[in-house]
Protein backbone atom coordinates (compact mmCIF):
# COMPACT_ATOMS: atom_id res chain seq x y z
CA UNK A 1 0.00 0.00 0.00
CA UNK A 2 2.79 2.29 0.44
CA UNK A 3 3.96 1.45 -2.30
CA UNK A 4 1.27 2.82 -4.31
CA UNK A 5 1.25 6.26 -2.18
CA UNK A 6 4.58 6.59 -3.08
CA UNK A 7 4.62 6.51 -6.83
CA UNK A 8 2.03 9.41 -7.19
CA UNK A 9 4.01 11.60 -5.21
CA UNK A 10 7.61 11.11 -6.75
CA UNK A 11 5.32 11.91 -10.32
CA UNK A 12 4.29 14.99 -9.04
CA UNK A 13 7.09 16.06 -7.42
CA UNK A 14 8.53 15.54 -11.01
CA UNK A 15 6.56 17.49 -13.80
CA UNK A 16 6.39 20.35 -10.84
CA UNK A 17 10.19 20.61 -11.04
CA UNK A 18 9.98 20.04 -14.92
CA UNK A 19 7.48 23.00 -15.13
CA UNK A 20 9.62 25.16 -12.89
CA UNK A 21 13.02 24.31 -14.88
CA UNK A 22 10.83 25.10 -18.15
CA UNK A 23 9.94 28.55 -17.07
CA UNK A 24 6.49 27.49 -16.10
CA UNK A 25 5.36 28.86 -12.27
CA UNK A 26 4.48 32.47 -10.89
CA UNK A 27 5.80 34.63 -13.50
CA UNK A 28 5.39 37.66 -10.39
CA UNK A 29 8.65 35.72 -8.91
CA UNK A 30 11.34 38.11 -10.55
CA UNK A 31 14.71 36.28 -10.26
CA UNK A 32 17.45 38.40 -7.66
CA UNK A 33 20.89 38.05 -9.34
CA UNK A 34 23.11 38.53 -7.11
CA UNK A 35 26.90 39.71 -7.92
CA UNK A 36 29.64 38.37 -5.41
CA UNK A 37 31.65 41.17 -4.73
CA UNK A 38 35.08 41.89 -6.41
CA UNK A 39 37.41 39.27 -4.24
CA UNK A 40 40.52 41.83 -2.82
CA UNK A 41 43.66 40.32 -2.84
CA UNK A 42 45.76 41.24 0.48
CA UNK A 43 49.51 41.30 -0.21
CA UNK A 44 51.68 40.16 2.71
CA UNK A 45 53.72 42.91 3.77
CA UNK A 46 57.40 41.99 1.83
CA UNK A 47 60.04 41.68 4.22
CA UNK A 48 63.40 43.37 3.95
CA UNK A 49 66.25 41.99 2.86
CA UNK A 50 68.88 42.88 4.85
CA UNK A 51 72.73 41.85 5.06
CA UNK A 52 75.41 42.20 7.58
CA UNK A 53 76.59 46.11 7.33
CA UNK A 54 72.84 47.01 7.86
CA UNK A 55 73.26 45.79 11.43
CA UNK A 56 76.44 47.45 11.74
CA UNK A 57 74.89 50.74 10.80
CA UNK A 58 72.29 49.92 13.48
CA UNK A 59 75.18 48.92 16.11
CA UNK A 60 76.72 52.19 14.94
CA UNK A 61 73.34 54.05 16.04
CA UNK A 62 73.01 52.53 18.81
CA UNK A 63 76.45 54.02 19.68
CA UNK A 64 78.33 50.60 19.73
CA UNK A 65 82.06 50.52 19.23
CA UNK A 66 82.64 47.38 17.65
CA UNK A 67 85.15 45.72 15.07
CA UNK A 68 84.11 43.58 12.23
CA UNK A 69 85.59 39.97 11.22
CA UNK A 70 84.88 37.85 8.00
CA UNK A 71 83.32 34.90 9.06
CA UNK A 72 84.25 32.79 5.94
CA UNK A 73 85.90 30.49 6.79
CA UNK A 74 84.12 29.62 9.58
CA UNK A 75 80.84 29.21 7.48
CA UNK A 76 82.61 26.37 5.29
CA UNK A 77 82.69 24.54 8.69
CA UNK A 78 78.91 24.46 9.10
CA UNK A 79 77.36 21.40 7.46
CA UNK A 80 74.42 23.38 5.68
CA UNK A 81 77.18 26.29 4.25
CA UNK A 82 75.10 26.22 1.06
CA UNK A 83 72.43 27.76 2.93
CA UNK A 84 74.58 30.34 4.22
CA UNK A 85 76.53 33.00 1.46
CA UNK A 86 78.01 35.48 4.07
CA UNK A 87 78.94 35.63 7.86
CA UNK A 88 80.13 38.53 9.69
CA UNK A 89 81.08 38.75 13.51
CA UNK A 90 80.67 42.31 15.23
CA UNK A 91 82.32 41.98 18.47
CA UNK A 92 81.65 44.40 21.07
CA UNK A 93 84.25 44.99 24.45
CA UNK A 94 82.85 43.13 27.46
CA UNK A 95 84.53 43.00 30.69
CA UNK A 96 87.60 40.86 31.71
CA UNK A 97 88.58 40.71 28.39
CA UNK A 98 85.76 39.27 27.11
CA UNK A 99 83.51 40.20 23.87
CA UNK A 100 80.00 40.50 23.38
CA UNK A 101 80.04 38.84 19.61
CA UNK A 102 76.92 39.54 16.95
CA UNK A 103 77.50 37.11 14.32
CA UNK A 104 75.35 37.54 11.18
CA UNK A 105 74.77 34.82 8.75
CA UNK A 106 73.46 35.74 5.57
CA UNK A 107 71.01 32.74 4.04
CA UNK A 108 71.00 32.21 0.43
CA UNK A 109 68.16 30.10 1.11
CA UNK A 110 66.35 31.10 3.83
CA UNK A 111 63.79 28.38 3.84
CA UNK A 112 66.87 26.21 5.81
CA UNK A 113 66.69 28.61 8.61
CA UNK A 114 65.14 26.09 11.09
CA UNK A 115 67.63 23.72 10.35
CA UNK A 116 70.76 25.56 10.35
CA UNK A 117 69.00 27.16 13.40
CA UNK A 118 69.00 23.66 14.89
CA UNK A 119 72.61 22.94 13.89
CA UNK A 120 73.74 26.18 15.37
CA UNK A 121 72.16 25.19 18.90
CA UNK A 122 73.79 21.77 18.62
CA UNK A 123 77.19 23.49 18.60
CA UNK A 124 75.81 26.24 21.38
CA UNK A 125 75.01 23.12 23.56
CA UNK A 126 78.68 22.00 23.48
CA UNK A 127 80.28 25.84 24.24
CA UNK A 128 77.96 26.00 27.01
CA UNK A 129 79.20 22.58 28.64
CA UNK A 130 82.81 23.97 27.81
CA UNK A 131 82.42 27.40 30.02
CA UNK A 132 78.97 27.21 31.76
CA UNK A 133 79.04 31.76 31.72
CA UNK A 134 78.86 31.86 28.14
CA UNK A 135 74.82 32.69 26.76
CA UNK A 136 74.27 32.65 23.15
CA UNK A 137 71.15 32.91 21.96
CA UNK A 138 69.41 34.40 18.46
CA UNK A 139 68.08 38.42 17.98
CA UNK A 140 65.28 38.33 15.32
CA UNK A 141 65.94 41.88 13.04
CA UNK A 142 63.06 41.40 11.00
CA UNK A 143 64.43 39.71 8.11
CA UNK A 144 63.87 36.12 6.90
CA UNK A 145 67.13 36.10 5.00
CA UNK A 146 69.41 36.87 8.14
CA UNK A 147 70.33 34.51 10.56
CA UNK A 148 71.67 37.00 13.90
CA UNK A 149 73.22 35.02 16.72
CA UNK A 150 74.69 36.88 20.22
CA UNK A 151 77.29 35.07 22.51
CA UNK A 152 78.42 36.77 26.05
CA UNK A 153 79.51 36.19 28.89
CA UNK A 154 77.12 35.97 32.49
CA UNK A 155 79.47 38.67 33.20
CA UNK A 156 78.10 41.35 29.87
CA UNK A 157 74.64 40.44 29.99
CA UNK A 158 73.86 44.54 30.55
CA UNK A 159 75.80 45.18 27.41
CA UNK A 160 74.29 42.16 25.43
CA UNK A 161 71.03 43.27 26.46
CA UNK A 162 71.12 47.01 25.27
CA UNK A 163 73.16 45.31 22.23
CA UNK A 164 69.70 43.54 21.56
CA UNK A 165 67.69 46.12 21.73
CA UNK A 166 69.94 48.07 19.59
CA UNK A 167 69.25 45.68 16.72
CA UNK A 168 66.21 43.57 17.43
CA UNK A 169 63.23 44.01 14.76
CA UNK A 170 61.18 47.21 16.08
């Protein structure tokens, strides 16, 4: 018996949706287009590229006396040194003879930040079992494509903090 109910109403339900696909139906109905707006495209802001002598200018601001050394030969010693193209070391006077060092890797591809990162704190690990007062850590400057490490000792952590700050991304 159900059967029987059922038929009639799938028919209907048919030449109701063929009349309304035809055209057929309330012809008061007037169709609302509606437009999707004009899809804006939002452009991530472009970082800066940056190399080592624009953090020397900003050591300079910050009224840093500081000498510069070529890191290039110590950048063939790091396993990823394709990823890196330049190093520079800006080394700052601590106390006791010791230096507050900014060294400043330039990446050539700086989508192998995370691991040299990782490589980099692998060799920090060892220094720091070697003389338990030396810090290192990393400043981010607001570039992708520079890789900015700090090393003091316990002893300079005033000066490696207002080095920081001198540099640090704003």
């Amino acid at each position: 018996m159900r059967k029987n109910l059922l038929t009639p109403v799938l028919c209907v339900s048919a030449i109701v949706g063929t009349l309304i696909l035809s055209g057929c139906g309330n012809s008061a109905v007037t169709p609302v287009v509606t437009t999707t707006p004009a899809a804006t495209t939002q452009t991530a802001p472009a970082t800066s590229v940056m190399t080592g002598a624009d953090i020397g200018t900003r050591l300079t601001a910050g009224g840093f006396t500081f000498t510069v050394e070529d890191q290039a030969t110590k950048i063939a010693k790091l396993m990823t040194k394709d990823t890196v193209s330049k190093g520079t070391k800006f080394k700052m006077k601590g106390t006791d003879g010791n230096n507050v060092d900014v060294t400043v890797l330039e990446l050539s591809k700086p989508e192998k930040i995370s691991d040299l990162k990782k490589e980099i704190d692998a060799q920090f690990a060892i220094v720091k079992q070697i003389s338990p007062t030396m810090n290192t850590g990393f400043i981010d400057v607001g570039a992708e494509n520079l890789l900015v490490m700090i090393s003091y000792r316990t002893a300079d952590k005033d000066l490696a903090t207002k080095v920081t700050t001198s540099i640090a991304k704003k």
